[in-house]
N, C-alpha and C. Protein backbone atom coordinates (compact mmCIF):
# COMPACT_ATOMS: atom_id res chain seq x y z
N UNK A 1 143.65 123.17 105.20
CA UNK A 1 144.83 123.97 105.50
C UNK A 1 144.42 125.14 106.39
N UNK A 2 145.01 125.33 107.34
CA UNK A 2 145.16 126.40 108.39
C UNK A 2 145.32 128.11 107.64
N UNK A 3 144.74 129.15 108.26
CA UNK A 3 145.20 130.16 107.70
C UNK A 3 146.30 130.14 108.46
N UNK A 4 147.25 130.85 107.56
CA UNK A 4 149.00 131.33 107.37
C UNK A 4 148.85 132.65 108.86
N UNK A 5 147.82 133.35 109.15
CA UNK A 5 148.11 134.29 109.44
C UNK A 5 147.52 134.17 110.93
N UNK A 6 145.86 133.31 111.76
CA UNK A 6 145.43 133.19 112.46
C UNK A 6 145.68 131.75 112.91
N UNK A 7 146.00 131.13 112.01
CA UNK A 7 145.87 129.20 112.22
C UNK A 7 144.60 129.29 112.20
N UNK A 8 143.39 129.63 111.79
CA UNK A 8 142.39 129.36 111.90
C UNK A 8 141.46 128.35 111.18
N UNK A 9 140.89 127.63 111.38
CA UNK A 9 140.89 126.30 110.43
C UNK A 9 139.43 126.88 109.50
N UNK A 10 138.76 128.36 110.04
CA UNK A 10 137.58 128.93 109.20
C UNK A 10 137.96 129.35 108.28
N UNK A 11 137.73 128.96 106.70
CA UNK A 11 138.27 129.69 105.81
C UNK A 11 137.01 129.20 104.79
N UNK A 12 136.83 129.90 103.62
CA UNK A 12 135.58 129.50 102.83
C UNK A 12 136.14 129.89 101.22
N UNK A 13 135.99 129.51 100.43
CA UNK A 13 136.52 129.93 98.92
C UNK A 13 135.36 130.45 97.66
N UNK A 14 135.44 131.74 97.15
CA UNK A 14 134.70 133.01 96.52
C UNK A 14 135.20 132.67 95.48
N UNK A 15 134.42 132.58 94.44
CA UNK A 15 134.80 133.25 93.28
C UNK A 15 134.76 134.97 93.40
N UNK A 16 136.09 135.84 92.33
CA UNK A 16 136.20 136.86 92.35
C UNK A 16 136.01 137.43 90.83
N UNK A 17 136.15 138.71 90.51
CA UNK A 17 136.31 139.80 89.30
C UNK A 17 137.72 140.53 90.02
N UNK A 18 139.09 140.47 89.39
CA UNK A 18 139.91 141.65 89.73
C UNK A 18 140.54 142.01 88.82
N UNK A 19 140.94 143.44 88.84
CA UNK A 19 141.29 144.15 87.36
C UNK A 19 142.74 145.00 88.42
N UNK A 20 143.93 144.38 88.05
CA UNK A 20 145.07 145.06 88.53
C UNK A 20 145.30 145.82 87.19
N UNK A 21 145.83 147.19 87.64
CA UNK A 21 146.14 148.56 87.20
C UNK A 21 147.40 148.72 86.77
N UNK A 22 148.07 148.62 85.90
CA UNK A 22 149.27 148.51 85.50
C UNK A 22 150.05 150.19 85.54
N UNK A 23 150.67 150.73 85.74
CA UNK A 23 151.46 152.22 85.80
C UNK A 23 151.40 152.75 84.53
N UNK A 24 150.32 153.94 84.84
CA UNK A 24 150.35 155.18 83.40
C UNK A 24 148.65 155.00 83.36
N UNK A 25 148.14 155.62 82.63
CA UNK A 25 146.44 156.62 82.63
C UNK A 25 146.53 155.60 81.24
N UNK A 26 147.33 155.15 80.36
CA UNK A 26 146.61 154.57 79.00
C UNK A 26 147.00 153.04 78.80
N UNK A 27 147.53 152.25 80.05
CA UNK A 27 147.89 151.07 80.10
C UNK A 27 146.88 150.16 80.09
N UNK A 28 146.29 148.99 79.54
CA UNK A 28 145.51 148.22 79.94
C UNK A 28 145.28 147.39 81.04
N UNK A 29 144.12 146.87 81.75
CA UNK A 29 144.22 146.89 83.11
C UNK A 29 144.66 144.75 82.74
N UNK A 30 144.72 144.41 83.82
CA UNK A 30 144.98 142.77 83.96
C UNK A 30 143.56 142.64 84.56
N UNK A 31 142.98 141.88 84.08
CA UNK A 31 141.58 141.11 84.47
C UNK A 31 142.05 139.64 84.55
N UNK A 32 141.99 139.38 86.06
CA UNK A 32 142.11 137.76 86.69
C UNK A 32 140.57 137.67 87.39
N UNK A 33 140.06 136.28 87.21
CA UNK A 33 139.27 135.77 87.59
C UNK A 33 139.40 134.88 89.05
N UNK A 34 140.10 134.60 90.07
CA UNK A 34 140.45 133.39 90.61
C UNK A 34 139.40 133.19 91.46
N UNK A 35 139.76 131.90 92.31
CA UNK A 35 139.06 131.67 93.74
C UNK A 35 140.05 132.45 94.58
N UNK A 36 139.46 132.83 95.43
CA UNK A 36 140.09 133.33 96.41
C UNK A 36 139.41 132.38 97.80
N UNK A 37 140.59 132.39 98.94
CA UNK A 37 140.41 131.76 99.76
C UNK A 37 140.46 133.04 100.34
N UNK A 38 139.63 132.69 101.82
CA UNK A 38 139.31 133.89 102.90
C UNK A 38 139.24 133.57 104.27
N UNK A 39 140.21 134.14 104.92
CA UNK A 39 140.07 133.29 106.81
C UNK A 39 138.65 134.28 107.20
N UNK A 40 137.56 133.39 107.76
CA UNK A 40 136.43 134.39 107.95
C UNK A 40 136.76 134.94 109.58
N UNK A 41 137.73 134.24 109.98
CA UNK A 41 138.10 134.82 111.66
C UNK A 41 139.10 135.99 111.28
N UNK A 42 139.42 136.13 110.37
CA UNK A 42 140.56 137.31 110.26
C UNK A 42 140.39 138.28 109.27
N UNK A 43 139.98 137.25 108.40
CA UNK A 43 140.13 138.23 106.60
C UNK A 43 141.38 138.21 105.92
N UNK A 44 142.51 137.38 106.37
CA UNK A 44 143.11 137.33 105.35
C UNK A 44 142.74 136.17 104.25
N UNK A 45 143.51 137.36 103.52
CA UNK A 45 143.05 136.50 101.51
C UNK A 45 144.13 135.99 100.77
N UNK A 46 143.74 135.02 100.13
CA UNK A 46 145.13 134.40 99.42
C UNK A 46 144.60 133.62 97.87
N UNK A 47 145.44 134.02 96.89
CA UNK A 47 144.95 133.94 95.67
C UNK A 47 146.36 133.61 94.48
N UNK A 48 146.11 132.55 93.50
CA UNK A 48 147.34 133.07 92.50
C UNK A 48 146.98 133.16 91.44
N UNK A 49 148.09 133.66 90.77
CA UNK A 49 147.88 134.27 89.45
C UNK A 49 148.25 133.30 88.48
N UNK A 50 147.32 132.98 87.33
CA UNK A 50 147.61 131.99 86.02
C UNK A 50 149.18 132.73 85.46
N UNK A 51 149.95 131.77 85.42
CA UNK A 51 151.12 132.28 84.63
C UNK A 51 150.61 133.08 83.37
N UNK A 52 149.88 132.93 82.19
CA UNK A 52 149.89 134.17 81.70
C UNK A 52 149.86 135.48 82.03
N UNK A 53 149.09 135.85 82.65
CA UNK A 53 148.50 136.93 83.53
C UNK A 53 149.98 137.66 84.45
N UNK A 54 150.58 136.49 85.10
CA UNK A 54 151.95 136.70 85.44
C UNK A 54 153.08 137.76 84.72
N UNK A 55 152.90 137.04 83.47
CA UNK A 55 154.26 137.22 82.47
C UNK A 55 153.75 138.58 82.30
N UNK A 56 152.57 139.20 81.73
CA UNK A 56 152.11 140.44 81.63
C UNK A 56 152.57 141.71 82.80
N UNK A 57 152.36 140.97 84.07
CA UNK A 57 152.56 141.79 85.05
C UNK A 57 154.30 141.67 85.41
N UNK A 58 154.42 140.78 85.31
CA UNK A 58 156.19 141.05 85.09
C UNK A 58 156.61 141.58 84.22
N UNK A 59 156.01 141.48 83.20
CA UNK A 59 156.72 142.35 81.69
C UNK A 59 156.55 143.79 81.84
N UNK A 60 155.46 144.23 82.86
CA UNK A 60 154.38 145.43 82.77
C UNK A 60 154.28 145.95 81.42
N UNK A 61 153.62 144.84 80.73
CA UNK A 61 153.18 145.74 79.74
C UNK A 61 151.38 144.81 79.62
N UNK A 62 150.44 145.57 78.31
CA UNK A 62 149.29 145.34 78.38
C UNK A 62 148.99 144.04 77.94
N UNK A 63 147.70 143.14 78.24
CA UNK A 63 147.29 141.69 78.02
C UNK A 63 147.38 141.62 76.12
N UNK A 64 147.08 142.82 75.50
CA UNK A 64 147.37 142.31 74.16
C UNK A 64 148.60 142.96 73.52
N UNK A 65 149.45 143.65 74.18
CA UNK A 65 150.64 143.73 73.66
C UNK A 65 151.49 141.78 73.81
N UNK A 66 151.09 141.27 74.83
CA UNK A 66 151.51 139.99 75.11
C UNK A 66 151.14 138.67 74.51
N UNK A 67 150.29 139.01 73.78
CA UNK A 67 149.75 138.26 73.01
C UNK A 67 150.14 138.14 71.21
N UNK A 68 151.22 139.38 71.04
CA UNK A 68 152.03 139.73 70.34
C UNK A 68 152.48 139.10 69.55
């Protein structure tokens, strides 16, 4: 698949660590693991989120309030 953003057919796939920050100083953070894909001619990145992980960040509330 082409990058979306260069058409560039260079792209290579990373494993990552990312910890999205939910709103407020005492919220728990979201820790996703994914592959991430990467255009190495551009740098754009493209990644999705496991529906659990989702519902948390739509709910905005913390990974073990959701587990509830």
């Amino acid at each position: 698949m082409s990058c979306r953003v260069c058409t560039s057919d260079n792209q290579n796939t990373f494993p990552t660590e990312i910890a999205i920050h939910l709103p407020g100083l005492s919220t728990p953070h979201v820790f996703l693991y994914p592959k991430v894909v990467v255009c190495i001619d551009c740098g754009f990145t493209e990644f999705s989120i496991p529906e659990t992980e989702l519902c948390v960040l739509r709910d905005g509330i913390g990974p073990s309030a959701a587990a509830s």
